[in-house]
N, C-alpha and C. Protein backbone atom coordinates (compact mmCIF):
# COMPACT_ATOMS: atom_id res chain seq x y z
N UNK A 1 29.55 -47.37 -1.02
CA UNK A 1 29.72 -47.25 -2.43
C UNK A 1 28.97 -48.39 -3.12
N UNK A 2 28.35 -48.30 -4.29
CA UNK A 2 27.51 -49.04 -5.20
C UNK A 2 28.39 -50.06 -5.24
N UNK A 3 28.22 -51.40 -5.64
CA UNK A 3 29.05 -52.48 -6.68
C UNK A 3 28.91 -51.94 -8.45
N UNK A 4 29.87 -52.64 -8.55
CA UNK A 4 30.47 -52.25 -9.92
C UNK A 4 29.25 -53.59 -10.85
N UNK A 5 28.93 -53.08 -12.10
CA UNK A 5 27.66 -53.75 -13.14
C UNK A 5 28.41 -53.50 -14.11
N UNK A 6 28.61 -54.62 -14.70
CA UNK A 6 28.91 -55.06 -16.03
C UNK A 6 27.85 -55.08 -16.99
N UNK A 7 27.54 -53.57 -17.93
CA UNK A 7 26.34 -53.45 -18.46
C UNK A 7 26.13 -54.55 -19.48
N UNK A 8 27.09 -55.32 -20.31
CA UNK A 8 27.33 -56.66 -21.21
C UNK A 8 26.58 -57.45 -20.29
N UNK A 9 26.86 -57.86 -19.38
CA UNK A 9 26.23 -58.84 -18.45
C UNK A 9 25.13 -58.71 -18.12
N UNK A 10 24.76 -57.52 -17.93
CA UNK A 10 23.22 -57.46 -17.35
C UNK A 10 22.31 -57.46 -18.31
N UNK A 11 23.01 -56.76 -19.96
CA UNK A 11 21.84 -56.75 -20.94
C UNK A 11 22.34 -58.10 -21.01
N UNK A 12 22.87 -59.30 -21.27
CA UNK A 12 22.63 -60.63 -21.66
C UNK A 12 21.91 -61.39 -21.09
N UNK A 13 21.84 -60.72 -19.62
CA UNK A 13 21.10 -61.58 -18.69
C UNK A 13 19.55 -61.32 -18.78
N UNK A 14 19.21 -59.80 -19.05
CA UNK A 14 17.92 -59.37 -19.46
C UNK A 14 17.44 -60.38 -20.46
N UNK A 15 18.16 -60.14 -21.13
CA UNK A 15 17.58 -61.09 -22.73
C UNK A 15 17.28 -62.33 -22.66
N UNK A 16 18.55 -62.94 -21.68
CA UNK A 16 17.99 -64.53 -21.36
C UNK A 16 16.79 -64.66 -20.60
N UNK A 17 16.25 -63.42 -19.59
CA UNK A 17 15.44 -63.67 -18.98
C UNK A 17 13.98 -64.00 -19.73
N UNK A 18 14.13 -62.92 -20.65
CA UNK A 18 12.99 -62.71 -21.55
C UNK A 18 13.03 -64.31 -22.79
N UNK A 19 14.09 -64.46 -23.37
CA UNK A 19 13.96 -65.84 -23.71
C UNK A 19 13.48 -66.64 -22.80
N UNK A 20 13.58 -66.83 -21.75
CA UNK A 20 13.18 -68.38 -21.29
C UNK A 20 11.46 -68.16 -20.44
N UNK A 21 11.47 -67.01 -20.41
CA UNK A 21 9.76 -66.32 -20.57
C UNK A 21 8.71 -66.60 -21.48
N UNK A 22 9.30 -66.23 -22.55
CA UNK A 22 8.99 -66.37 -24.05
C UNK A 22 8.45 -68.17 -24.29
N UNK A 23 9.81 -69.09 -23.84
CA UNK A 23 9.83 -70.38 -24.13
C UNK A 23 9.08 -71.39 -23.24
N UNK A 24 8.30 -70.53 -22.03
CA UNK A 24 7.34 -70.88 -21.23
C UNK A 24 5.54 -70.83 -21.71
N UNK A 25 5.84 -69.89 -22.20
CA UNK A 25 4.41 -69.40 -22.72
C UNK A 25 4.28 -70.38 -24.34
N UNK A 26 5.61 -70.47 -24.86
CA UNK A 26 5.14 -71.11 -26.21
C UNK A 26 4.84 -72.60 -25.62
N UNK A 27 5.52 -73.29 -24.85
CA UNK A 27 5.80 -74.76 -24.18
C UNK A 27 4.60 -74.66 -23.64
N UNK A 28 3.30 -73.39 -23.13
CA UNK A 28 1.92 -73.77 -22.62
C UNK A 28 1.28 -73.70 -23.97
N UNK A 29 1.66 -72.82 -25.15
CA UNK A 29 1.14 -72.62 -25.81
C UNK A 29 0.65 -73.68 -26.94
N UNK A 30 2.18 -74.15 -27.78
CA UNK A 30 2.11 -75.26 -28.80
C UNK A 30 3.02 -76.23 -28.05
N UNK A 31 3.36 -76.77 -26.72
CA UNK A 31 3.82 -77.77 -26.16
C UNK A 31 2.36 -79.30 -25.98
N UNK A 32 1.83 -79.39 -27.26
CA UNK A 32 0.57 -80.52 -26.70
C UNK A 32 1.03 -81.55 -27.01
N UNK A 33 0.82 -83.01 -27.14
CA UNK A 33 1.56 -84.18 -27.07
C UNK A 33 0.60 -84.56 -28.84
N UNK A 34 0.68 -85.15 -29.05
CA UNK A 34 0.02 -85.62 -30.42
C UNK A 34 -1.51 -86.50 -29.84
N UNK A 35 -1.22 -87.09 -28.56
CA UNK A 35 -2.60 -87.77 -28.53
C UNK A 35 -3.55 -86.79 -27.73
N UNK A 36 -2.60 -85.66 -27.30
CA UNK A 36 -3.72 -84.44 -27.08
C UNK A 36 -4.60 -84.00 -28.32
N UNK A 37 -3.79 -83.61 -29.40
CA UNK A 37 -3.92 -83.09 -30.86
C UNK A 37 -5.14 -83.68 -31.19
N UNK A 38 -5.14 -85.44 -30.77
CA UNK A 38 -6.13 -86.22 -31.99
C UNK A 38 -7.05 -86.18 -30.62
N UNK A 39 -7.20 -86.12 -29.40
CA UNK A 39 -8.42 -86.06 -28.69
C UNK A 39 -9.24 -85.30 -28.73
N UNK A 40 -8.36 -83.73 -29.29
CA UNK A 40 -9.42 -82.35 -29.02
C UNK A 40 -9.53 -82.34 -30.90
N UNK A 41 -9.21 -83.16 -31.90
CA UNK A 41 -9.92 -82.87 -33.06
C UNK A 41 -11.00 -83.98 -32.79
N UNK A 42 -10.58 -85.07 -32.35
CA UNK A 42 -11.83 -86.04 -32.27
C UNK A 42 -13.38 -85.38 -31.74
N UNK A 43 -13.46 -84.62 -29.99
CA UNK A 43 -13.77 -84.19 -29.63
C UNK A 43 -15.14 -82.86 -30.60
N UNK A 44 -13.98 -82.33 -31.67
CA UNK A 44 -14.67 -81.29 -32.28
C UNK A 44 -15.16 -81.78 -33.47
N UNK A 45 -14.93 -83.06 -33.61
CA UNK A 45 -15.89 -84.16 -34.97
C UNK A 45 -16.84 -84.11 -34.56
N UNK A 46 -16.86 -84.15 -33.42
CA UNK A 46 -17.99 -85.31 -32.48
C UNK A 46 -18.86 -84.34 -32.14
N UNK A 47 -18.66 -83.15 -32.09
CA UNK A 47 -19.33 -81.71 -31.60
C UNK A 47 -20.26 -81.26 -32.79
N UNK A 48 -18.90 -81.40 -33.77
CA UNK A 48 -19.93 -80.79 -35.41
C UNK A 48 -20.68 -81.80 -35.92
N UNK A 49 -20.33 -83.20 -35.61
CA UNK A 49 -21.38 -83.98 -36.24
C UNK A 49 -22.60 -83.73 -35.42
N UNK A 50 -22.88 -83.65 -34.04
CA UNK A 50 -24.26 -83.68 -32.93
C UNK A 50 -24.95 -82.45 -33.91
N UNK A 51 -24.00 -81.21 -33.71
CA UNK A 51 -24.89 -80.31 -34.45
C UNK A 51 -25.21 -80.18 -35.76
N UNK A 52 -24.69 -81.01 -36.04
CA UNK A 52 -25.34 -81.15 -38.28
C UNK A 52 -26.27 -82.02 -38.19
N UNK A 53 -26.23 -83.19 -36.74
CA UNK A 53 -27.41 -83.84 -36.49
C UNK A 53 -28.47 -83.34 -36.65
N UNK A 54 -28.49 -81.95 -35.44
CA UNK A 54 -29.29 -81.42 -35.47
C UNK A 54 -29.96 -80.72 -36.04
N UNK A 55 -29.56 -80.05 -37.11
CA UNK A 55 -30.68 -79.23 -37.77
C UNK A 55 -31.70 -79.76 -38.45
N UNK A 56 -32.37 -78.85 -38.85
CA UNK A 56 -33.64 -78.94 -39.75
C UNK A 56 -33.74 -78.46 -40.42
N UNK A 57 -34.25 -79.55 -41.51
CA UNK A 57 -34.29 -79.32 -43.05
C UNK A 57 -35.80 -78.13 -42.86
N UNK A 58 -35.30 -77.64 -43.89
CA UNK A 58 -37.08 -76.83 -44.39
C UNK A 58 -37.47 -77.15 -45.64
């Protein structure tokens, strides 16, 4: 015979699963530290200034 499922339980447990899924992907997503923040804007100063270096006037 099957075991007995507490459908309350299993949808809460679904849901938590999917929350802490969710809170993985945001924690890779917007989890960066602040001196990450100012390295990769520094980084893209430093990128757009080379190339405004570079062009040419006409």
């Amino acid at each position: 015979m099957a075991d007995i499922l507490n459908l309350n339980r299993a949808r809460k447990a679904k849901t938590k699963a999917g929350a802490k899924a969710q809170a993985v992907e945001n924690r890779a997503k917007f989890g960066r530290t602040k001196g990450d923040k100012a390295l990769e804007a520094a980084r893209a100063d430093k990128l757009k200034r080379e190339l405004d270096g570079a062009k040419r006037e006409e």
